[in-house]
N, C-alpha and C. Protein backbone atom coordinates (compact mmCIF):
# COMPACT_ATOMS: atom_id res chain seq x y z
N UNK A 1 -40.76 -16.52 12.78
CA UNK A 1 -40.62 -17.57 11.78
C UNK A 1 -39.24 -17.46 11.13
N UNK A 2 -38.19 -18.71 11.07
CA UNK A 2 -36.81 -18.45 10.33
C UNK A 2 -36.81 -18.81 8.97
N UNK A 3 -36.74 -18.05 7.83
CA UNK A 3 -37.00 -18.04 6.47
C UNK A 3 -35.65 -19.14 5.98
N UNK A 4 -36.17 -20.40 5.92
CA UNK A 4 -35.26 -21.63 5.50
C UNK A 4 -34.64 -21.44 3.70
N UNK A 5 -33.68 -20.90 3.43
CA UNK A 5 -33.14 -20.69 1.84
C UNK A 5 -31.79 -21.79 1.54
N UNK A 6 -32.43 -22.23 0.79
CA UNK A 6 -31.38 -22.91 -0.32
C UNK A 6 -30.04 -22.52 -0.79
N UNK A 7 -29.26 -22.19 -0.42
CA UNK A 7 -28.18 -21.21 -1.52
C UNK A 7 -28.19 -21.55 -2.33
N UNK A 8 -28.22 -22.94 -2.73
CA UNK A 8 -28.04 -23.23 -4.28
C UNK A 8 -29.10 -22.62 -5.28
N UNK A 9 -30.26 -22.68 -4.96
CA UNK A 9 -31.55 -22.09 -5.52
C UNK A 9 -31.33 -20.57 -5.46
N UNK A 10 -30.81 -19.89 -4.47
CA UNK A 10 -30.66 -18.55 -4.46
C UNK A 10 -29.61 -17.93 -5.11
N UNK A 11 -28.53 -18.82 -5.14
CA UNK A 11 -27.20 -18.43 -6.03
C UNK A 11 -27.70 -18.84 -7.68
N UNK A 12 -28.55 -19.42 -7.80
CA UNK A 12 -28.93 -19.96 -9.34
C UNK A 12 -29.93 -18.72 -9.99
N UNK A 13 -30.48 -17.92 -8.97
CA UNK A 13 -31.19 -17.28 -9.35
C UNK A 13 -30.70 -15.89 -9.82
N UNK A 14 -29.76 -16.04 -9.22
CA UNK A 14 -28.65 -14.36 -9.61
C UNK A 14 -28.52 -13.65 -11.09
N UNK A 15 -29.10 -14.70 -11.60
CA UNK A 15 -28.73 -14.47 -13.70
C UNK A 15 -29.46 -13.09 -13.78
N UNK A 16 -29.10 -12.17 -14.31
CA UNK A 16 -29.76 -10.98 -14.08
C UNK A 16 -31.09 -11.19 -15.54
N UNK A 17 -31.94 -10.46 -15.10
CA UNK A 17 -33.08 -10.46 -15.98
C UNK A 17 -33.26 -9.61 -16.92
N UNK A 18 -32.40 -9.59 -18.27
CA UNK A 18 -32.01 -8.28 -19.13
C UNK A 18 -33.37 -8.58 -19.75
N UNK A 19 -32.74 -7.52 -20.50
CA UNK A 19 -34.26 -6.50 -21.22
C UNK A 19 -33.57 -6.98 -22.78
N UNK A 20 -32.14 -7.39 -23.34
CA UNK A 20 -31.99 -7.64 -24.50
C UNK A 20 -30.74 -8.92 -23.82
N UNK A 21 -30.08 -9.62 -24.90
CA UNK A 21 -29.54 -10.78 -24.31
C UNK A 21 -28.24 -10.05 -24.45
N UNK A 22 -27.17 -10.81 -23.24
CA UNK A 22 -25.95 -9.70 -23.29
C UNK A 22 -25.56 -11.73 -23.05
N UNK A 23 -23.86 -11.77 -22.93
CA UNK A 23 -22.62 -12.36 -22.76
C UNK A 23 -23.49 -13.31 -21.67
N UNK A 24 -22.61 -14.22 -21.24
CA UNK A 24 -23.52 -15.13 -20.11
C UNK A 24 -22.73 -14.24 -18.70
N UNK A 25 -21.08 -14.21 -19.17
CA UNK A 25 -20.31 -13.89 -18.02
C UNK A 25 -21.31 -12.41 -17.55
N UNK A 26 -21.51 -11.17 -18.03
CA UNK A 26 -22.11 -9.92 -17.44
C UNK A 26 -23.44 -10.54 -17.14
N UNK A 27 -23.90 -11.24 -17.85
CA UNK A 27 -25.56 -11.53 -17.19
C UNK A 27 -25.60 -12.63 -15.82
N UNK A 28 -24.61 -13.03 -15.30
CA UNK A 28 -24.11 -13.98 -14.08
C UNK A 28 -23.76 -13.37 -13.34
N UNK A 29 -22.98 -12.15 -13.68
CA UNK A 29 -21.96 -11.29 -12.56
C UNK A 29 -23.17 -10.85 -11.43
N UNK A 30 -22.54 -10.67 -10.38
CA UNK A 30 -23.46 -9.86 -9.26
C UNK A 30 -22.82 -10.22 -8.06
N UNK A 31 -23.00 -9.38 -7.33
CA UNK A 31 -22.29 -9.21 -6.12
C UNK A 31 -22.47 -9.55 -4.25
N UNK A 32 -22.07 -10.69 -4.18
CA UNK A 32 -22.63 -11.36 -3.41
C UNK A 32 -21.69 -10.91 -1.81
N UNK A 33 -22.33 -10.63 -0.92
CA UNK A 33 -21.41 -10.72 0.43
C UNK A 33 -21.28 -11.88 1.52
N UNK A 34 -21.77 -13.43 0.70
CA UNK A 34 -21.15 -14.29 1.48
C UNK A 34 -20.71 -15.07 0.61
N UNK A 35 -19.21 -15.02 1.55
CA UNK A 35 -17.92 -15.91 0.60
C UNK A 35 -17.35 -16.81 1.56
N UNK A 36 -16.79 -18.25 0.82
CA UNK A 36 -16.13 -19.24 1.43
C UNK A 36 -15.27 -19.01 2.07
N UNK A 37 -15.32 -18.69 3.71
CA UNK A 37 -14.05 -18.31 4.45
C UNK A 37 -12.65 -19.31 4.91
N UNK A 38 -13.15 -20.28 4.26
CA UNK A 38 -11.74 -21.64 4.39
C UNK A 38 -11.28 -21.66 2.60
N UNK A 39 -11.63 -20.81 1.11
CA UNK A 39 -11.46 -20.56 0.24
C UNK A 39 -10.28 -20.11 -0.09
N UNK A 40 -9.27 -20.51 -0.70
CA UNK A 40 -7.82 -19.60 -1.36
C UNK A 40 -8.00 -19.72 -2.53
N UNK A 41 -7.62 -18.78 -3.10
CA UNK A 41 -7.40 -18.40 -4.90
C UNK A 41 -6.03 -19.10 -4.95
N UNK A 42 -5.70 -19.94 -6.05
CA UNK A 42 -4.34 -19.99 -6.08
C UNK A 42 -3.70 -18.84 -7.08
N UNK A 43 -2.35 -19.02 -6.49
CA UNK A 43 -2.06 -17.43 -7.33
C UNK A 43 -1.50 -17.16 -9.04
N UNK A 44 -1.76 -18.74 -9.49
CA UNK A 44 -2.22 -18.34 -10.91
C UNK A 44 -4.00 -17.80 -11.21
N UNK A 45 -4.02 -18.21 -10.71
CA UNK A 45 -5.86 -17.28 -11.16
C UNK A 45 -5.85 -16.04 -10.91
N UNK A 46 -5.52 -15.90 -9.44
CA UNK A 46 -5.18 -14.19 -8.67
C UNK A 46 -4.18 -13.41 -10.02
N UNK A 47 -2.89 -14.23 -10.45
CA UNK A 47 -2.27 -13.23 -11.53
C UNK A 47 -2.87 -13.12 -12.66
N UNK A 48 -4.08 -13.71 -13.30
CA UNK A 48 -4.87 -14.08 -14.49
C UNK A 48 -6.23 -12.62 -14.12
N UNK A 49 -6.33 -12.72 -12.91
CA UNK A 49 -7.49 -11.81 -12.35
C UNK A 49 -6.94 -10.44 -12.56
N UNK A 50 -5.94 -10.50 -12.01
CA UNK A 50 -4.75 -8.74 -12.40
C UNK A 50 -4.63 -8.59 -13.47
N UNK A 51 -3.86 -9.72 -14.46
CA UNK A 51 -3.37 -9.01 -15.66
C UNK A 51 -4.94 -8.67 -16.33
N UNK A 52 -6.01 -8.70 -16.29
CA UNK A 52 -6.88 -8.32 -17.06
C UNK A 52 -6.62 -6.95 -16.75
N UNK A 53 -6.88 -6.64 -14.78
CA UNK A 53 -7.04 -5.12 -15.33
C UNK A 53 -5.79 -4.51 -15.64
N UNK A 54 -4.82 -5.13 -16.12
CA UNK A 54 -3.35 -4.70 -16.28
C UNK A 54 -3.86 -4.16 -17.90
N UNK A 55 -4.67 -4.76 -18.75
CA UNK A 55 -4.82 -4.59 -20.18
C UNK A 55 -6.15 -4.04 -20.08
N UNK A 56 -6.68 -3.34 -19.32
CA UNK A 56 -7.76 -2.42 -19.55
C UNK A 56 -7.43 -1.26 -20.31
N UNK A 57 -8.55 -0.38 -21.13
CA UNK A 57 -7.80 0.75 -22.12
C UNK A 57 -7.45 1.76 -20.74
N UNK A 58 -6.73 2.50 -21.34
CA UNK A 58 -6.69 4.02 -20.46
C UNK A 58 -6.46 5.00 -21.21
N UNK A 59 -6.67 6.48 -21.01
CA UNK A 59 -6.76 7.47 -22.07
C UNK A 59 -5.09 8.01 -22.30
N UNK A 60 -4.36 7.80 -23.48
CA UNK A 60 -3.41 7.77 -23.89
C UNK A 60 -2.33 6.71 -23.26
N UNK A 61 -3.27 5.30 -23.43
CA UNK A 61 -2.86 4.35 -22.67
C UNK A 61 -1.55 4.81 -21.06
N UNK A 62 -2.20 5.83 -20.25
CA UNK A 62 -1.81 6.91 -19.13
C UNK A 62 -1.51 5.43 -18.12
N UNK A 63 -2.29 4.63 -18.15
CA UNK A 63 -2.44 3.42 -16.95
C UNK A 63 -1.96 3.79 -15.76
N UNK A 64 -3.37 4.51 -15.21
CA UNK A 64 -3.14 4.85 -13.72
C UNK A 64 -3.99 4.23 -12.31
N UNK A 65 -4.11 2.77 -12.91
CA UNK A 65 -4.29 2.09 -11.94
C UNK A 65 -3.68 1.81 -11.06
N UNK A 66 -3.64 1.74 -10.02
CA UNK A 66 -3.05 0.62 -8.88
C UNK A 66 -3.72 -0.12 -8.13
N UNK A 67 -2.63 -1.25 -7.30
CA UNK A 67 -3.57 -1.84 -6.92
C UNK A 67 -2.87 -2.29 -5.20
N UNK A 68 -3.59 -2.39 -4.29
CA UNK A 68 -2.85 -3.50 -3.04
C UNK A 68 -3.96 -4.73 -3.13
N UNK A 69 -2.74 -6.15 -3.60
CA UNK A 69 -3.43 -6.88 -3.35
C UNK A 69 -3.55 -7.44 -1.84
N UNK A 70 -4.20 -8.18 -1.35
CA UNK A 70 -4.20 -8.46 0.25
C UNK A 70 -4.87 -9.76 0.56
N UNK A 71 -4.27 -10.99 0.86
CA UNK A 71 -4.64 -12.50 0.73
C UNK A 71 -5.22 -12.56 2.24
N UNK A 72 -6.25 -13.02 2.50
CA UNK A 72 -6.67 -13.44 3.75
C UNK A 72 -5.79 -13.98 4.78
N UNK A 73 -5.53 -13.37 5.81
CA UNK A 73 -4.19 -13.75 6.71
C UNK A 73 -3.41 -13.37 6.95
N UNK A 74 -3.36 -12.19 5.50
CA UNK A 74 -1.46 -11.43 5.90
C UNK A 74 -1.99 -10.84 6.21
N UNK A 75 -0.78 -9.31 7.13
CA UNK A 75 -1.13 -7.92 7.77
C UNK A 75 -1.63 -7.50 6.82
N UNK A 76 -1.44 -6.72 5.71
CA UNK A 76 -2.02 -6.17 4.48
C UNK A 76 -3.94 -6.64 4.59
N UNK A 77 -4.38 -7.77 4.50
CA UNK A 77 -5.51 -8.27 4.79
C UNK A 77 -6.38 -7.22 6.15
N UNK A 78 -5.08 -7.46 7.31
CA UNK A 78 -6.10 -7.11 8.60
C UNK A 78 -6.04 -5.61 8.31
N UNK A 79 -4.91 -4.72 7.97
CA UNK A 79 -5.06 -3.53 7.72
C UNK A 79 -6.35 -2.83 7.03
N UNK A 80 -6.61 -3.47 6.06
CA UNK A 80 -7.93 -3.29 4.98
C UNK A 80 -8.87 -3.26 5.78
N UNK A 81 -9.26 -4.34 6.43
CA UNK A 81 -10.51 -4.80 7.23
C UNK A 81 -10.52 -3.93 8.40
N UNK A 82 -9.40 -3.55 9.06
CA UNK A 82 -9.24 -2.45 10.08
C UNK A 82 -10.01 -1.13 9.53
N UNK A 83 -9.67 -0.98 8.30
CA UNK A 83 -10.05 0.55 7.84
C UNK A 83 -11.81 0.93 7.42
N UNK A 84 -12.41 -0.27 7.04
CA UNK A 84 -13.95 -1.02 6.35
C UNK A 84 -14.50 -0.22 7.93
N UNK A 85 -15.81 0.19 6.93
CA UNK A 85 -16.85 0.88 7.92
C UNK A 85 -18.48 0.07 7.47
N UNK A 86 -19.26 0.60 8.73
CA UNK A 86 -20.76 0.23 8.41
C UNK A 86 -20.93 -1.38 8.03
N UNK A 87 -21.66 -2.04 7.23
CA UNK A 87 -21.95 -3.57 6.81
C UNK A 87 -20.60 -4.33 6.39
N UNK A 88 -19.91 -3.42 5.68
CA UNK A 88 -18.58 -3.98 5.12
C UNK A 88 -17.66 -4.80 5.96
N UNK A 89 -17.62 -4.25 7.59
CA UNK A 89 -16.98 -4.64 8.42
C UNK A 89 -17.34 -6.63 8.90
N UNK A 90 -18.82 -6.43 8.88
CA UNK A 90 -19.25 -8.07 9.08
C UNK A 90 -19.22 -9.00 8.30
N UNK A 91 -18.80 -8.99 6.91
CA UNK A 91 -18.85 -9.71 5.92
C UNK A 91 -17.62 -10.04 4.97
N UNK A 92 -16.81 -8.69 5.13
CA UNK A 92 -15.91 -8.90 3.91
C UNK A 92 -14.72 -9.53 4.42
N UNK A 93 -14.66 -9.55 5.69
CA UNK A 93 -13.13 -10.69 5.97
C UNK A 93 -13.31 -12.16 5.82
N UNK A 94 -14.56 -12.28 5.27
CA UNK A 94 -14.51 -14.06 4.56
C UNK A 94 -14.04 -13.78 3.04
N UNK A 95 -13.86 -12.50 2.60
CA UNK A 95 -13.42 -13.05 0.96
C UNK A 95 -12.10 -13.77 1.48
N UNK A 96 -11.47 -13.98 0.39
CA UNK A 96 -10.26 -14.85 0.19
C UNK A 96 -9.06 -13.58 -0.23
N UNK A 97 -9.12 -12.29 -1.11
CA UNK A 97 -8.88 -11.64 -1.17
C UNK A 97 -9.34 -10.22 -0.91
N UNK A 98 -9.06 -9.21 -0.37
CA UNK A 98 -8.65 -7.82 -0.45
C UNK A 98 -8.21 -6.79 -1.31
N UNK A 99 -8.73 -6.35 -2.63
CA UNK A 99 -8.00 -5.57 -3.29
C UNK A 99 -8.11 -4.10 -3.29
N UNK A 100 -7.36 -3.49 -2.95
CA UNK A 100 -7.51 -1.86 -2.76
C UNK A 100 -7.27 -1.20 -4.28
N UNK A 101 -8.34 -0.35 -4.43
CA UNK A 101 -8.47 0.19 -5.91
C UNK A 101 -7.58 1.61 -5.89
N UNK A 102 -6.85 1.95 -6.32
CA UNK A 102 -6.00 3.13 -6.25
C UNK A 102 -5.55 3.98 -7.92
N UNK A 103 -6.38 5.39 -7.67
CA UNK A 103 -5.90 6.03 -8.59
C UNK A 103 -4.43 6.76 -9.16
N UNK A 104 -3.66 6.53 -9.65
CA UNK A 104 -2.51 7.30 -9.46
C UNK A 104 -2.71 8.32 -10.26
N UNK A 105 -2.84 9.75 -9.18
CA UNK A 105 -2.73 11.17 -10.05
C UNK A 105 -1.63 11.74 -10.33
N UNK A 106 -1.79 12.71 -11.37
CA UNK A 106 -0.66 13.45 -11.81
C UNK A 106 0.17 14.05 -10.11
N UNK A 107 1.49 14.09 -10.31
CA UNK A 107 2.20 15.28 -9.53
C UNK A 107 1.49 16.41 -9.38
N UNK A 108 2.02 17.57 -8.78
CA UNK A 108 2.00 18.91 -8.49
C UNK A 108 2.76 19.13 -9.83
N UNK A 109 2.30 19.94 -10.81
CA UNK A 109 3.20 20.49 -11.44
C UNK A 109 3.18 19.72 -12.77
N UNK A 110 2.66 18.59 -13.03
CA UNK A 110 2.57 17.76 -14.00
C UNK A 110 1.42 17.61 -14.68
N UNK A 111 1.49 17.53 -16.16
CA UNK A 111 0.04 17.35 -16.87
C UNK A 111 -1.16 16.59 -16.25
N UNK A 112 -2.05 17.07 -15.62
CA UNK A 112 -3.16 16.66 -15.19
C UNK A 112 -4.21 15.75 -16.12
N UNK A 113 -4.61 14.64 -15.54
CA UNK A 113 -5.25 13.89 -16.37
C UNK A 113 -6.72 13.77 -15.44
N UNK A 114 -7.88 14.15 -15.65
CA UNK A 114 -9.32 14.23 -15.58
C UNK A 114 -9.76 12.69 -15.92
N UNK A 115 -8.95 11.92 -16.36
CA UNK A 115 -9.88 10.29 -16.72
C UNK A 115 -9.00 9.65 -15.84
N UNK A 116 -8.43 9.59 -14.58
CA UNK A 116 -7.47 8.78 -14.04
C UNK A 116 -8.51 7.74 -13.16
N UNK A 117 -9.35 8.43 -12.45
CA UNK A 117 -10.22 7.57 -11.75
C UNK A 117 -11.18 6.65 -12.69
N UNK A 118 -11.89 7.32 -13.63
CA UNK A 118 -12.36 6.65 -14.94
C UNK A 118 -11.47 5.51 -15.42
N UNK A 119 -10.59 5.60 -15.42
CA UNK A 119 -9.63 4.03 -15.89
C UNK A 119 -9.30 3.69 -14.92
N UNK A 120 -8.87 4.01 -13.66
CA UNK A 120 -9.39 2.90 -12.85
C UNK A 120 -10.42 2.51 -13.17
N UNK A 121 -11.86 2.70 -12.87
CA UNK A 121 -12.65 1.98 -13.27
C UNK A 121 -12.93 0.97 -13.98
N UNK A 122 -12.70 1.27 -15.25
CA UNK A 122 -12.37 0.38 -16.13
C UNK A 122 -11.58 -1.03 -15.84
N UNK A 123 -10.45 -0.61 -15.30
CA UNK A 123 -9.78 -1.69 -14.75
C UNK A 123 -10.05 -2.49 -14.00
N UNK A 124 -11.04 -1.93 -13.03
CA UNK A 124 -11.77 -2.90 -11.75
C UNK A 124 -12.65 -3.41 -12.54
N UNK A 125 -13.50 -3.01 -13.61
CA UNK A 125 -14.25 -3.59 -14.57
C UNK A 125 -14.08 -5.29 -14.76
N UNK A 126 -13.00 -4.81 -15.87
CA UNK A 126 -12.11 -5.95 -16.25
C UNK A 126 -11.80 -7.05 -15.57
N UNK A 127 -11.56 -6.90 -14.01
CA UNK A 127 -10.79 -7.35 -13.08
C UNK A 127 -12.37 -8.59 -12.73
N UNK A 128 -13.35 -7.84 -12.66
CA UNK A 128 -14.25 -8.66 -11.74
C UNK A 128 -15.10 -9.38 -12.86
N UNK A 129 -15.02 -9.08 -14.61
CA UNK A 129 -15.10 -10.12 -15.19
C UNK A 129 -14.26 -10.88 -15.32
N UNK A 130 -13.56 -11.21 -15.66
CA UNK A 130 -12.46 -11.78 -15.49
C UNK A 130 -12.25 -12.83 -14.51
N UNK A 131 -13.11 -12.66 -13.34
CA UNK A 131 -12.79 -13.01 -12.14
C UNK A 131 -14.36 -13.94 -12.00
N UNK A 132 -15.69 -13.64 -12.28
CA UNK A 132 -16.19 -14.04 -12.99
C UNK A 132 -15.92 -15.25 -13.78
N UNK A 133 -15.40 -15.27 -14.90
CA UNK A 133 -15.59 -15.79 -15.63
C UNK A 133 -14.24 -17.19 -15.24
N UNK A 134 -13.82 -17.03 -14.26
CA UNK A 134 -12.86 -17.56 -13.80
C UNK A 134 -13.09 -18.60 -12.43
N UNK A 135 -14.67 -18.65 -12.42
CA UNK A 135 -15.44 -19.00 -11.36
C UNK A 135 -15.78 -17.98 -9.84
N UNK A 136 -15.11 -17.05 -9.63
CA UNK A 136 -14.94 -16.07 -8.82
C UNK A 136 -16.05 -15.17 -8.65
N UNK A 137 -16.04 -14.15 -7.66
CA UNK A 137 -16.92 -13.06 -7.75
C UNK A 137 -16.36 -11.93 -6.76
N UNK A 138 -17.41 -11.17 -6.94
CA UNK A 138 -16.32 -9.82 -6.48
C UNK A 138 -17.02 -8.81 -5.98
N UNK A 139 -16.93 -8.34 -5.11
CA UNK A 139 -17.92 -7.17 -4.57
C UNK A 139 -17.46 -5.86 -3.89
N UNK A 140 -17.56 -4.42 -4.63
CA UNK A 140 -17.05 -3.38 -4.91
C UNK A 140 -17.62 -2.64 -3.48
N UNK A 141 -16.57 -1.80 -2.62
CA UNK A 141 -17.08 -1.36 -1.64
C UNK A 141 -16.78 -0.01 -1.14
N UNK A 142 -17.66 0.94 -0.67
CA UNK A 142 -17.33 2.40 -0.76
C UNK A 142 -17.07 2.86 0.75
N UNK A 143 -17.98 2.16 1.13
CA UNK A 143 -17.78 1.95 3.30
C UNK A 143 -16.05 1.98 3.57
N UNK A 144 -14.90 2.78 3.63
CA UNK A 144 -14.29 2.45 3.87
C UNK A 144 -13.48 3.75 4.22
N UNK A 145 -12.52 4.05 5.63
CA UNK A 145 -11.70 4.94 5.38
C UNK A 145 -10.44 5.00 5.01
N UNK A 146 -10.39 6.03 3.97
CA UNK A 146 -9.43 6.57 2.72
C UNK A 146 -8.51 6.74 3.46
N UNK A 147 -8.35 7.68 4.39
CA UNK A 147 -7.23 8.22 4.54
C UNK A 147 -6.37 6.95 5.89
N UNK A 148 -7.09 6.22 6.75
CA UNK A 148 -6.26 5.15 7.38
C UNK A 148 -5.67 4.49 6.17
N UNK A 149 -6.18 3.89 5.36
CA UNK A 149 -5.68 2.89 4.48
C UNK A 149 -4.35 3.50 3.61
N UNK A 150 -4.28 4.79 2.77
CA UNK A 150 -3.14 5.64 2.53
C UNK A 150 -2.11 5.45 3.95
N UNK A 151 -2.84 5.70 4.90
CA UNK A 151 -1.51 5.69 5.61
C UNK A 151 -0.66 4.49 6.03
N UNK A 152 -1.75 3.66 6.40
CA UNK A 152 -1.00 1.98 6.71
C UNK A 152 -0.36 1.48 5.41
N UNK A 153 -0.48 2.11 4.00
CA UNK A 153 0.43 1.73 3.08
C UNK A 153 1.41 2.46 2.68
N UNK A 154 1.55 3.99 3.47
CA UNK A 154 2.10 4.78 3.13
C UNK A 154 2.00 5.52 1.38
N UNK A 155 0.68 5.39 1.16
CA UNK A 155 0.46 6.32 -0.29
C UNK A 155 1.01 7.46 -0.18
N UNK A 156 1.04 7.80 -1.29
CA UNK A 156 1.45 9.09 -1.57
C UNK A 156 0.15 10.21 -1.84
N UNK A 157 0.28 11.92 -1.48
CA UNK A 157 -0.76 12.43 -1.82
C UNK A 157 -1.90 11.97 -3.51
N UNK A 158 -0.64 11.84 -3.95
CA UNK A 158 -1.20 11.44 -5.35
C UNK A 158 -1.79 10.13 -5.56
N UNK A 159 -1.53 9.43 -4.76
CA UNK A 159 -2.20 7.85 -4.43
C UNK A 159 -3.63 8.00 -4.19
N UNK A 160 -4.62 8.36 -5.33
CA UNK A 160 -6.14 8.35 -3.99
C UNK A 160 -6.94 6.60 -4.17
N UNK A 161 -7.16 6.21 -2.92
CA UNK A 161 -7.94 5.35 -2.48
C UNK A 161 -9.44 5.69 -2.84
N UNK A 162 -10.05 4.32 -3.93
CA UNK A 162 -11.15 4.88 -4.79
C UNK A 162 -12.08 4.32 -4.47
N UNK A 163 -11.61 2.10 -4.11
CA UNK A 163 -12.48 1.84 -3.42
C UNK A 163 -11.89 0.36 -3.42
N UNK A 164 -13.06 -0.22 -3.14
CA UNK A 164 -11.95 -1.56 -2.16
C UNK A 164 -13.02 -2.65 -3.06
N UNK A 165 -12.55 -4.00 -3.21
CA UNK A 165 -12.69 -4.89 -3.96
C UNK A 165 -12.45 -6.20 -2.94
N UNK A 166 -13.67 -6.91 -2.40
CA UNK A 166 -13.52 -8.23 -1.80
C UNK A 166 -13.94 -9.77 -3.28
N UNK A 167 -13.13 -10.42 -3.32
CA UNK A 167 -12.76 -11.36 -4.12
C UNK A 167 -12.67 -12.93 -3.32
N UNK A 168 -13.50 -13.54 -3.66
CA UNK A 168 -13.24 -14.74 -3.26
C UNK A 168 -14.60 -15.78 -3.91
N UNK A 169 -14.41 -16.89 -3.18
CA UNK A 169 -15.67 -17.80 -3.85
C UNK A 169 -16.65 -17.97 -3.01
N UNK A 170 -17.55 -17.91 -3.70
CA UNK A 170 -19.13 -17.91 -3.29
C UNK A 170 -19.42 -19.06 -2.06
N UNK A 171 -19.95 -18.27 -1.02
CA UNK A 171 -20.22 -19.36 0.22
C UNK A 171 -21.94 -18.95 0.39
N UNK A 172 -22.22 -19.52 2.02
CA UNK A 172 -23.79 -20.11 1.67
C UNK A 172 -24.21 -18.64 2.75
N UNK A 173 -25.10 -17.98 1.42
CA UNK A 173 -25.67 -17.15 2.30
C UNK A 173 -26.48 -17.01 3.72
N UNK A 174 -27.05 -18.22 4.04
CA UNK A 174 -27.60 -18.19 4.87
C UNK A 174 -26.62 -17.92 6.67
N UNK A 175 -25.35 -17.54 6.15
CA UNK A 175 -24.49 -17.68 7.39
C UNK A 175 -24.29 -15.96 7.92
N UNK A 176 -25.05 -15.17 7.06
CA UNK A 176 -24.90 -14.43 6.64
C UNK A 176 -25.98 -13.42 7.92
N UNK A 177 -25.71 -12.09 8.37
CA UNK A 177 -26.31 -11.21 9.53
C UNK A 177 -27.59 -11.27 8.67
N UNK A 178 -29.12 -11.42 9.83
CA UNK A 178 -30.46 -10.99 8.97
C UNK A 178 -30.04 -10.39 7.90
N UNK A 179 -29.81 -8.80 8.86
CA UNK A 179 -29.98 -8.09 7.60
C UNK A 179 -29.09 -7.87 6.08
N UNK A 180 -28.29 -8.34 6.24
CA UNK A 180 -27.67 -8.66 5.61
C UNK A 180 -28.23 -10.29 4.45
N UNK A 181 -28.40 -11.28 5.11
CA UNK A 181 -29.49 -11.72 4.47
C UNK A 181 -30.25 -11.37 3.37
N UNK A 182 -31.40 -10.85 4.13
CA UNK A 182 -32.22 -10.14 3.25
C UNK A 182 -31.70 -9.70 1.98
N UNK A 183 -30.94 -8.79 2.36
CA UNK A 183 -30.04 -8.22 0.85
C UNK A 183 -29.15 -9.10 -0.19
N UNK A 184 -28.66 -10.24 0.55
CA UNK A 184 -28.17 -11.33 -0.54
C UNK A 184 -29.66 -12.14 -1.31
N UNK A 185 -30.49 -12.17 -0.86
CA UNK A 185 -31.78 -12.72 -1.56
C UNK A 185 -32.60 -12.74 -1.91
N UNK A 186 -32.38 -11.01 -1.81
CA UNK A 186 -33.45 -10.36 -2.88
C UNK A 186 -33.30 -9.89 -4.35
N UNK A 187 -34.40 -9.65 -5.30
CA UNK A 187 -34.23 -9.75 -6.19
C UNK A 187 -33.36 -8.87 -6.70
N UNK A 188 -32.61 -9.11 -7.74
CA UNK A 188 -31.88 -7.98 -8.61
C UNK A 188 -32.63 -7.18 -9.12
N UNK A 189 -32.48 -5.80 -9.51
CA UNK A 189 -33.16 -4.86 -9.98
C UNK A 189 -32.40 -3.76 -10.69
N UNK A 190 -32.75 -2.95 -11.63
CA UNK A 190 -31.88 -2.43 -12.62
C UNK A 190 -32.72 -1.04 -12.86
N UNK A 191 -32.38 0.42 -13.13
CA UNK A 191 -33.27 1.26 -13.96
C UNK A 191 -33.60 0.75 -15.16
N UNK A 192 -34.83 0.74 -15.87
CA UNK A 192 -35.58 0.69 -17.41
C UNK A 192 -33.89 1.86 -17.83
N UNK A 193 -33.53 1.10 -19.01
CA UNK A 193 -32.82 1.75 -20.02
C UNK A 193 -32.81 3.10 -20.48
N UNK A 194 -34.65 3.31 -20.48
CA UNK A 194 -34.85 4.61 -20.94
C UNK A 194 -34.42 5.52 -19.83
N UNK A 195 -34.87 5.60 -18.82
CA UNK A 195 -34.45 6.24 -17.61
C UNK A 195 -32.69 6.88 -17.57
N UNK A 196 -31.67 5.72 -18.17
CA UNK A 196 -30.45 6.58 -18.09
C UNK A 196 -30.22 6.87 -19.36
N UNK A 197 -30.86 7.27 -20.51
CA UNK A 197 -30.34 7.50 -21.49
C UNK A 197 -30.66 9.08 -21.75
N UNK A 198 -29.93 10.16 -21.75
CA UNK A 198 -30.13 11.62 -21.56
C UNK A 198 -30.50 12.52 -22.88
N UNK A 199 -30.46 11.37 -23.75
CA UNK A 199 -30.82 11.58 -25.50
C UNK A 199 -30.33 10.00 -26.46
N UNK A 200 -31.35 10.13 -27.03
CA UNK A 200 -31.44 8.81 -28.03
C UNK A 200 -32.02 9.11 -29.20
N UNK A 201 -31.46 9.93 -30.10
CA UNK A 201 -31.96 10.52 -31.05
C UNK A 201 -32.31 9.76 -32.45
């Protein structure tokens, strides 16, 4: 039997189901792996999408983000997608963009900073509300090898590759591998609050 889905009905349903009312943009966000593969960002939105995480905090405002951006089409693009392992490989060359998440660590020899990957974070944060709220969406990916991608950009040891960011606009899931499928249209799900809270005194 072929399970006939709506995208529109399935993309409407994405609103996450909080437990208290949050922002509309975080309660919309979610991470979809089928995107409009005839889609371009123009590159005022793409620079509107950066400078957010350009103004993310960092600890002694350190800002050790980086970033490769990578537009569908250029080498930079196929390099990325060259390096993508496991599910990542069938899906993510329809975003519209490529962004490689990159920590910049201290030197050999230089004050070491313990929150560098942590603000990255932050920054990719920023980046995919932002992006969000900008009509966009964004989907964070760990499937990927580190050390090809350092090298096809020539990073530096201190360059670590944290994780990869597909960006583009929402296309119709149903174009999408079964199994893969499945996973765009099923329900969202979250731990109960209490579960990550390690004291609430």
């Amino acid at each position: 039997m072929t399970l006939i889905v709506d995208p529109t009905q399935v993309n409407a349903t994405r609103r996450a189901d909080t437990q208290s009312p949050l922002i509309e943009i975080l309660a919309e966000r979610w991470s979809p792996r089928a995107y409009d593969k005839s889609a371009v960002i123009d590159e005022a939105t793409l620079t509107t999408v950066l400078e957010a995480a350009r103004w993310a905090p960092s600890g002694n405002n350190g800002q050790p983000a980086r970033f490769i951006v990578a537009r569908r089409g250029s080498a930079s693009f196929v390099k990325i997608t060259d390096a993508l392992m496991g599910f990542n490989k069938a899906w993510a060359d329809s975003a519209s963009v490529l962004i490689v998440n990159v920590a910049q660590l201290p030197a050999e020899g230089e004050r070491q900073n313990p929150w560098a990957r942590y603000d990255l974070g932050q920054s990719v944060a920023h980046l995919s509300i932002q992006a969000q709220h900008e009509g966009l969406h964004t989907h964070q990916m760990g499937g990927f090898d580190g050390a090809a991608i350092a090298a096809a950009f020539n990073l530096t040891p201190e360059q670590d590759v944290v994780t990869v960011t597909a960006l583009g606009v929402l296309g119709d899931a149903a174009t999408l591998a079964p199994e893969l499928h499945e996973r765009e249209i099923a329900p969202r799900t979250r731990k109960p609050l209490t579960e990550l809270l390690l004291a609430d005194d």
